[in-house]
N, C-alpha and C. Protein backbone atom coordinates (compact mmCIF):
# COMPACT_ATOMS: atom_id res chain seq x y z
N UNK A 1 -9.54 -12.19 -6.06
CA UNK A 1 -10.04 -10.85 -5.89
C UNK A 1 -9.16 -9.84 -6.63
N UNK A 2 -7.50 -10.00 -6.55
CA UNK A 2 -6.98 -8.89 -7.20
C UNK A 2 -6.96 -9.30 -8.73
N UNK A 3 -7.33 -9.65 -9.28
CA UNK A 3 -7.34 -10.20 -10.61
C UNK A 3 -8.81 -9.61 -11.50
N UNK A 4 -10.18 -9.34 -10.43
CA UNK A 4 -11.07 -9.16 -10.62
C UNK A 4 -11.22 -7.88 -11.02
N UNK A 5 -11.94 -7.63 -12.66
CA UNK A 5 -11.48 -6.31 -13.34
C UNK A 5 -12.76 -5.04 -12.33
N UNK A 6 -13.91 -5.81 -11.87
CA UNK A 6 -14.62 -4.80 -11.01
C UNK A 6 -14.06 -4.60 -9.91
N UNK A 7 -13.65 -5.17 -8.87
CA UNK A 7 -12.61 -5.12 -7.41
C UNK A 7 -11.44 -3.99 -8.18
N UNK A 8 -10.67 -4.39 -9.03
CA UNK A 8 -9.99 -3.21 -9.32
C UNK A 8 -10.02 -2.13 -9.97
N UNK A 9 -11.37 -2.10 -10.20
CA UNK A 9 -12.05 -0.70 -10.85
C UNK A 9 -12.36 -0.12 -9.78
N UNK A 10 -12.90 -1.01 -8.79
CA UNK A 10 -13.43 0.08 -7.44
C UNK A 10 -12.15 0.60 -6.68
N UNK A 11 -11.67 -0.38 -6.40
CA UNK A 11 -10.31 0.60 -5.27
C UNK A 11 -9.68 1.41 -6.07
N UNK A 12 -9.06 1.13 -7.60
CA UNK A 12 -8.84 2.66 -8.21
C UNK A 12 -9.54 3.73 -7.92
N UNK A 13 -11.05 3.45 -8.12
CA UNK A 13 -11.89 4.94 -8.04
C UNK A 13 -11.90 5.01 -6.57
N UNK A 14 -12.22 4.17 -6.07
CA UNK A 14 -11.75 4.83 -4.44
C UNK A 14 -10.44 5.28 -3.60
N UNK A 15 -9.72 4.97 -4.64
CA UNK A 15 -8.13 5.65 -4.31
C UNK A 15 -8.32 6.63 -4.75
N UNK A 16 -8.57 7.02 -5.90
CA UNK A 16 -8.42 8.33 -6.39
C UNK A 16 -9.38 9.31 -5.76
N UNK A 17 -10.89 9.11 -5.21
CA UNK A 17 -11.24 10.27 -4.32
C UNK A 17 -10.96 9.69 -3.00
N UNK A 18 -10.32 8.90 -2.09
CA UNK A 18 -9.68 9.23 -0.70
C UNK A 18 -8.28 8.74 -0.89
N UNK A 19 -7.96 9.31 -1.14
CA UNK A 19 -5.99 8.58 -1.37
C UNK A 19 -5.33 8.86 0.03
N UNK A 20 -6.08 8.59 1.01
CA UNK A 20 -5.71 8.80 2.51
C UNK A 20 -4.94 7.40 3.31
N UNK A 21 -5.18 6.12 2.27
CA UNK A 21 -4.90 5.13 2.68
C UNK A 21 -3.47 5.01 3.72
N UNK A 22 -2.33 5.62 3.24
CA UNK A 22 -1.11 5.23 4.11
C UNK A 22 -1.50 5.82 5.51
N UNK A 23 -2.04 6.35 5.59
CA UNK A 23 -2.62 7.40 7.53
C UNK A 23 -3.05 6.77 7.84
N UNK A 24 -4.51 5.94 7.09
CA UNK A 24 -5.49 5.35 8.34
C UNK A 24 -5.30 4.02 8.19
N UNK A 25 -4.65 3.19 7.34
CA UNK A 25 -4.86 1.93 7.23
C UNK A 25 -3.62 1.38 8.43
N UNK A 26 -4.32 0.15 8.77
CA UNK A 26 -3.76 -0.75 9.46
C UNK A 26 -2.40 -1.87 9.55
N UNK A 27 -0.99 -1.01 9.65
CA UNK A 27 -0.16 -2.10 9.17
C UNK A 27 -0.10 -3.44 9.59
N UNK A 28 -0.72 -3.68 10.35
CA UNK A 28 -0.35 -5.47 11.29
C UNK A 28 -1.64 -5.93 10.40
N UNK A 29 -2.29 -5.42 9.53
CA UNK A 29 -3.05 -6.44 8.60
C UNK A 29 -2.97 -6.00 7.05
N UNK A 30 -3.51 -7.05 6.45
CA UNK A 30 -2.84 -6.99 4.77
C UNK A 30 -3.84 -5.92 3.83
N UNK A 31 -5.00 -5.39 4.34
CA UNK A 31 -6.01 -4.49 3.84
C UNK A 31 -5.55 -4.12 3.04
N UNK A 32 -3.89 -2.66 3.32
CA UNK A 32 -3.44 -1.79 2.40
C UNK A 32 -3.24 -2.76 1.55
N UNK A 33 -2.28 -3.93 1.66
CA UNK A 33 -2.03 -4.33 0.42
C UNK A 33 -2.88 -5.31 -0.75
N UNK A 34 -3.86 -5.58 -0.16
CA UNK A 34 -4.88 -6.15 -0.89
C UNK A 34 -5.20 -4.49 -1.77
N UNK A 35 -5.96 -3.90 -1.26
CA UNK A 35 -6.26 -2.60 -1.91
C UNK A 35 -4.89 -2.24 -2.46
N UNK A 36 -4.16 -2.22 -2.31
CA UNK A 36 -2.69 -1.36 -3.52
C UNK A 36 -2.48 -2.21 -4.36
N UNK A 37 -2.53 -3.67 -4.16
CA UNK A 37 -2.64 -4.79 -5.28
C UNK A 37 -3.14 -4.40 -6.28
N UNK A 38 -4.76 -3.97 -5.81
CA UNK A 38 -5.79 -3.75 -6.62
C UNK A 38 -5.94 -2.57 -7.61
N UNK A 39 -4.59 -1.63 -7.24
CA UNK A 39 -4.47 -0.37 -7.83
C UNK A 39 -3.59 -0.04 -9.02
N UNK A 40 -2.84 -1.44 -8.56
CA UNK A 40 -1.03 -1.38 -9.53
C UNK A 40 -2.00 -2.16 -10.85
N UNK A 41 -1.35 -0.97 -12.31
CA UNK A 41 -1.29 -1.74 -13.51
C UNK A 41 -1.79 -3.11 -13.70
N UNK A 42 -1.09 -4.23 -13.40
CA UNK A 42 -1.30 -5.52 -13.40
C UNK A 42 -0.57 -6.15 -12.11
N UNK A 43 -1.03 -7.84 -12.01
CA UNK A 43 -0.60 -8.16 -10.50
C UNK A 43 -0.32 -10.14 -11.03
N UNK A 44 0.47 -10.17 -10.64
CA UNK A 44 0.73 -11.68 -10.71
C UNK A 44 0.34 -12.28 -9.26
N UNK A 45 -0.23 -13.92 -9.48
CA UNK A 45 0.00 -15.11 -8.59
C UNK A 45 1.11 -15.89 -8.20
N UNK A 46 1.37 -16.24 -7.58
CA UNK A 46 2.57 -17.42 -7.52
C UNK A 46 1.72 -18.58 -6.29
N UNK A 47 2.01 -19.70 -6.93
CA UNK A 47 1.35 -20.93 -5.62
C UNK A 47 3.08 -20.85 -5.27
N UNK A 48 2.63 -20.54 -3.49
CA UNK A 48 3.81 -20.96 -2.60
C UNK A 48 3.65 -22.54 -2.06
N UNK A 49 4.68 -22.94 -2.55
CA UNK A 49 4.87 -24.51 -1.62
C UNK A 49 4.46 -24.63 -0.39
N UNK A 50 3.26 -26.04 0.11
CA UNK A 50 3.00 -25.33 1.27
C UNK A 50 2.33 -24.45 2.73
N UNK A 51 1.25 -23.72 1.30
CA UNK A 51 1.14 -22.43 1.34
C UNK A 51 -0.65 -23.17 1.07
N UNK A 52 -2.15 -23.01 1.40
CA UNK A 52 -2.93 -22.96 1.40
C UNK A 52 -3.23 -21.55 0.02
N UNK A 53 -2.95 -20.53 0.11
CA UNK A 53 -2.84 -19.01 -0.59
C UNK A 53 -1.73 -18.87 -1.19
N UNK A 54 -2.31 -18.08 -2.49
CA UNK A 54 -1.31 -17.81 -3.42
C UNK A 54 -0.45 -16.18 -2.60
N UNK A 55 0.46 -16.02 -3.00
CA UNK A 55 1.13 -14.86 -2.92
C UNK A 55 0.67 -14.15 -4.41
N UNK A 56 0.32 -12.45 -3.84
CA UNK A 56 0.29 -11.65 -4.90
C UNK A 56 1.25 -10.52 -4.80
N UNK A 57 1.78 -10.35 -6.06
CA UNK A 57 2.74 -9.58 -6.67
C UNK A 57 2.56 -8.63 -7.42
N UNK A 58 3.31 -6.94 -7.56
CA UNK A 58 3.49 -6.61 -8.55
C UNK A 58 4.46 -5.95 -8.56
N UNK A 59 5.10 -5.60 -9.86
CA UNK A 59 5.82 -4.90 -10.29
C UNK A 59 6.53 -3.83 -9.27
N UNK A 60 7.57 -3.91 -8.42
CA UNK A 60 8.31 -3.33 -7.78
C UNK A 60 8.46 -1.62 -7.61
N UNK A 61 8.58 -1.37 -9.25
CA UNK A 61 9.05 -0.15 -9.46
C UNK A 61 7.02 0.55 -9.18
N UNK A 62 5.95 -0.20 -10.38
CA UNK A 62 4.78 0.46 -9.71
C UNK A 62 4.27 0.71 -8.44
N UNK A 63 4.35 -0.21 -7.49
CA UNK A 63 4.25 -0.22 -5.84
C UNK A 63 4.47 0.92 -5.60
N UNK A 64 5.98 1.14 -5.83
CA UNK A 64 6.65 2.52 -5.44
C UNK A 64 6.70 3.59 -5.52
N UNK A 65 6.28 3.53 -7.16
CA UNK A 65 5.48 4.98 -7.65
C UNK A 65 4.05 5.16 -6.62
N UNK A 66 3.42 4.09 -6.73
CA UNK A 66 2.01 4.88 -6.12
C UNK A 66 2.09 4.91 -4.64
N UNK A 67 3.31 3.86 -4.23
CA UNK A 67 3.17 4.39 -2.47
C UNK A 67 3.84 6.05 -2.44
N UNK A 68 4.78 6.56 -3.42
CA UNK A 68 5.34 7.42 -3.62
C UNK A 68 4.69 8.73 -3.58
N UNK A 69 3.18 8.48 -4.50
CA UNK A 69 2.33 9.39 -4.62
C UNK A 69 1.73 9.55 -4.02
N UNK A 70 1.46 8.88 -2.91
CA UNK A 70 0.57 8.81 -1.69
C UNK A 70 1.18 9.32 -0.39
N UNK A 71 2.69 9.34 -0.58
CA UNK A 71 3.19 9.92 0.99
C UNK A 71 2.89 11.70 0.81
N UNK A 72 2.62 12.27 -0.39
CA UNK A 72 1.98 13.63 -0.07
C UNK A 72 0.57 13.73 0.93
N UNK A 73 -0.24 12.66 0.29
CA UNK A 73 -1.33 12.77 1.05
C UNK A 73 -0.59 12.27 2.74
N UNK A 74 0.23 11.53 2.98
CA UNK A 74 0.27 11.13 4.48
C UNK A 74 1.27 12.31 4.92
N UNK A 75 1.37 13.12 4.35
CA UNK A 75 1.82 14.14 5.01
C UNK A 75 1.03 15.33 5.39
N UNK A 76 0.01 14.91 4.40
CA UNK A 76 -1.07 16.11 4.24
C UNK A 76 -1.59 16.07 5.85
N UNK A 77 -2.19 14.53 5.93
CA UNK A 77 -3.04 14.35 6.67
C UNK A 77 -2.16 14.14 8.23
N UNK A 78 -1.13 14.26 7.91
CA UNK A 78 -0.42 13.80 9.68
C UNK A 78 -0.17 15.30 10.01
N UNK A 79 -0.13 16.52 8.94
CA UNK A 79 0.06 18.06 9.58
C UNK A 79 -1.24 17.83 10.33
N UNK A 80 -2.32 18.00 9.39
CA UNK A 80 -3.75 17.81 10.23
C UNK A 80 -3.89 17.44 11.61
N UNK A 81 -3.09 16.31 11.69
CA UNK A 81 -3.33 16.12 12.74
C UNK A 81 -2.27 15.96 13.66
N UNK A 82 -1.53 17.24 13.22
CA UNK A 82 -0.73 17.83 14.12
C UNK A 82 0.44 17.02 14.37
N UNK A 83 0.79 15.97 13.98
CA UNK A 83 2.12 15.28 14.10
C UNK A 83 3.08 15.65 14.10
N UNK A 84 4.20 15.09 14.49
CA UNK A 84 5.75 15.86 14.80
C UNK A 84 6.40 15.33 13.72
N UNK A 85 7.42 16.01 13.22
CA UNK A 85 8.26 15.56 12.31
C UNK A 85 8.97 14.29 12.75
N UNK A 86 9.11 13.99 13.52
CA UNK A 86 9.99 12.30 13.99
C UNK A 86 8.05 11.61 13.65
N UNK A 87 7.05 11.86 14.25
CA UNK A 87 6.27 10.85 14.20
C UNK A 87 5.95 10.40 12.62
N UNK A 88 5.94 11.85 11.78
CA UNK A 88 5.88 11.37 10.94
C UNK A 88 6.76 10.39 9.84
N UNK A 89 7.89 11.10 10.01
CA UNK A 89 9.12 9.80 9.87
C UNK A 89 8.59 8.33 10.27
N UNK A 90 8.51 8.21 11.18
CA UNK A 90 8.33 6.85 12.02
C UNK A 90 6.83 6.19 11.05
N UNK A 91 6.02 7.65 10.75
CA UNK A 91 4.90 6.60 10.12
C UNK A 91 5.36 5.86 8.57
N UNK A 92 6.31 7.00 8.06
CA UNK A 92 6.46 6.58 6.33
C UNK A 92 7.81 5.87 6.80
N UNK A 93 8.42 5.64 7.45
CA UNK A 93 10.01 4.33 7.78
C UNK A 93 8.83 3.11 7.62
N UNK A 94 7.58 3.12 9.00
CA UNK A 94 6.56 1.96 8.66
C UNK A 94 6.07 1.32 7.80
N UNK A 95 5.38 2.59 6.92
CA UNK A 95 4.71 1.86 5.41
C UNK A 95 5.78 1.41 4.59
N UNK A 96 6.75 1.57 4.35
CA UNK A 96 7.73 1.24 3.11
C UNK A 96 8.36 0.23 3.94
N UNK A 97 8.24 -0.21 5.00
CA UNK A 97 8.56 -1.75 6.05
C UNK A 97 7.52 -2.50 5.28
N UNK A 98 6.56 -2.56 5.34
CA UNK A 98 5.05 -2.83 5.63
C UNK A 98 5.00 -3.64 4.05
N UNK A 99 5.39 -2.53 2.98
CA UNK A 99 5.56 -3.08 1.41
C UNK A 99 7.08 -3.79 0.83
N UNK A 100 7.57 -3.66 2.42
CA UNK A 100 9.50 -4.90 1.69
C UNK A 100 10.47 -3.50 1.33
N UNK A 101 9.79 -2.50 1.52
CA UNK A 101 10.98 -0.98 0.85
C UNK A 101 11.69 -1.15 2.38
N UNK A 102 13.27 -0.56 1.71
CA UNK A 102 14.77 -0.24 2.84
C UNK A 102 14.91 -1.33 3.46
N UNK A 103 15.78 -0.63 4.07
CA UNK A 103 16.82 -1.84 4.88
C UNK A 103 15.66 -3.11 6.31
N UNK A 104 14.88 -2.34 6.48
CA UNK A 104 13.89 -2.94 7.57
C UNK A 104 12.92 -4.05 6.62
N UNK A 105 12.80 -3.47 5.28
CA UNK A 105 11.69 -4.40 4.39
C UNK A 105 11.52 -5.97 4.74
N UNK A 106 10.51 -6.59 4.49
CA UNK A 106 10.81 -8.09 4.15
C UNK A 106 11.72 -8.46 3.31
């Protein structure tokens, strides 16, 4: 699927008109990162030993840029809805857990 040049034509264009993803998406499942897979430049396979499923990868520094560009929107949307400055902390400490970023990462 992340390899597929229509799958990643669509979540681009659907990132780019709702780029709301870090607010509403679900961290205890892989959604965001199937969809951010689908967003980064290019994406490598690796067969894990083992492993039924390949692991998908990309480029470290892109991840970061676009989770980067996206914590405006999760800030946008957590004023909205009225969040506290610790909650919102607590949501962006989560997502950058969630993608292997800081000391909590995978």
């Amino acid at each position: 699927m992340h390899m597929i040049p229509e799958i990643r034509r669509f979540y681009a264009n659907f990132h780019e008109a709702w780029p709301y993803w870090l607010y509403f998406c679900n961290l205890g499942e892989d959604t965001l990162w199937v969809m951010s897979m689908c967003c980064l430049p290019e994406v490598n396979t690796l067969q894990v030993d083992g492993q039924t499923k390949v692991a998908v990868t990309g480029d470290p520094i892109h991840l970061l840029t676009f989770i980067t560009k996206d914590l405006i929107r999760l800030n946008e949307i957590c004023g909205r809805a009225e969040m506290s400055p610790d909650q919102v902390l607590q949501r962006t400490r989560a997502v950058f857990k969630y993608f292997g970023f800081g000391p909590d990462g995978n």
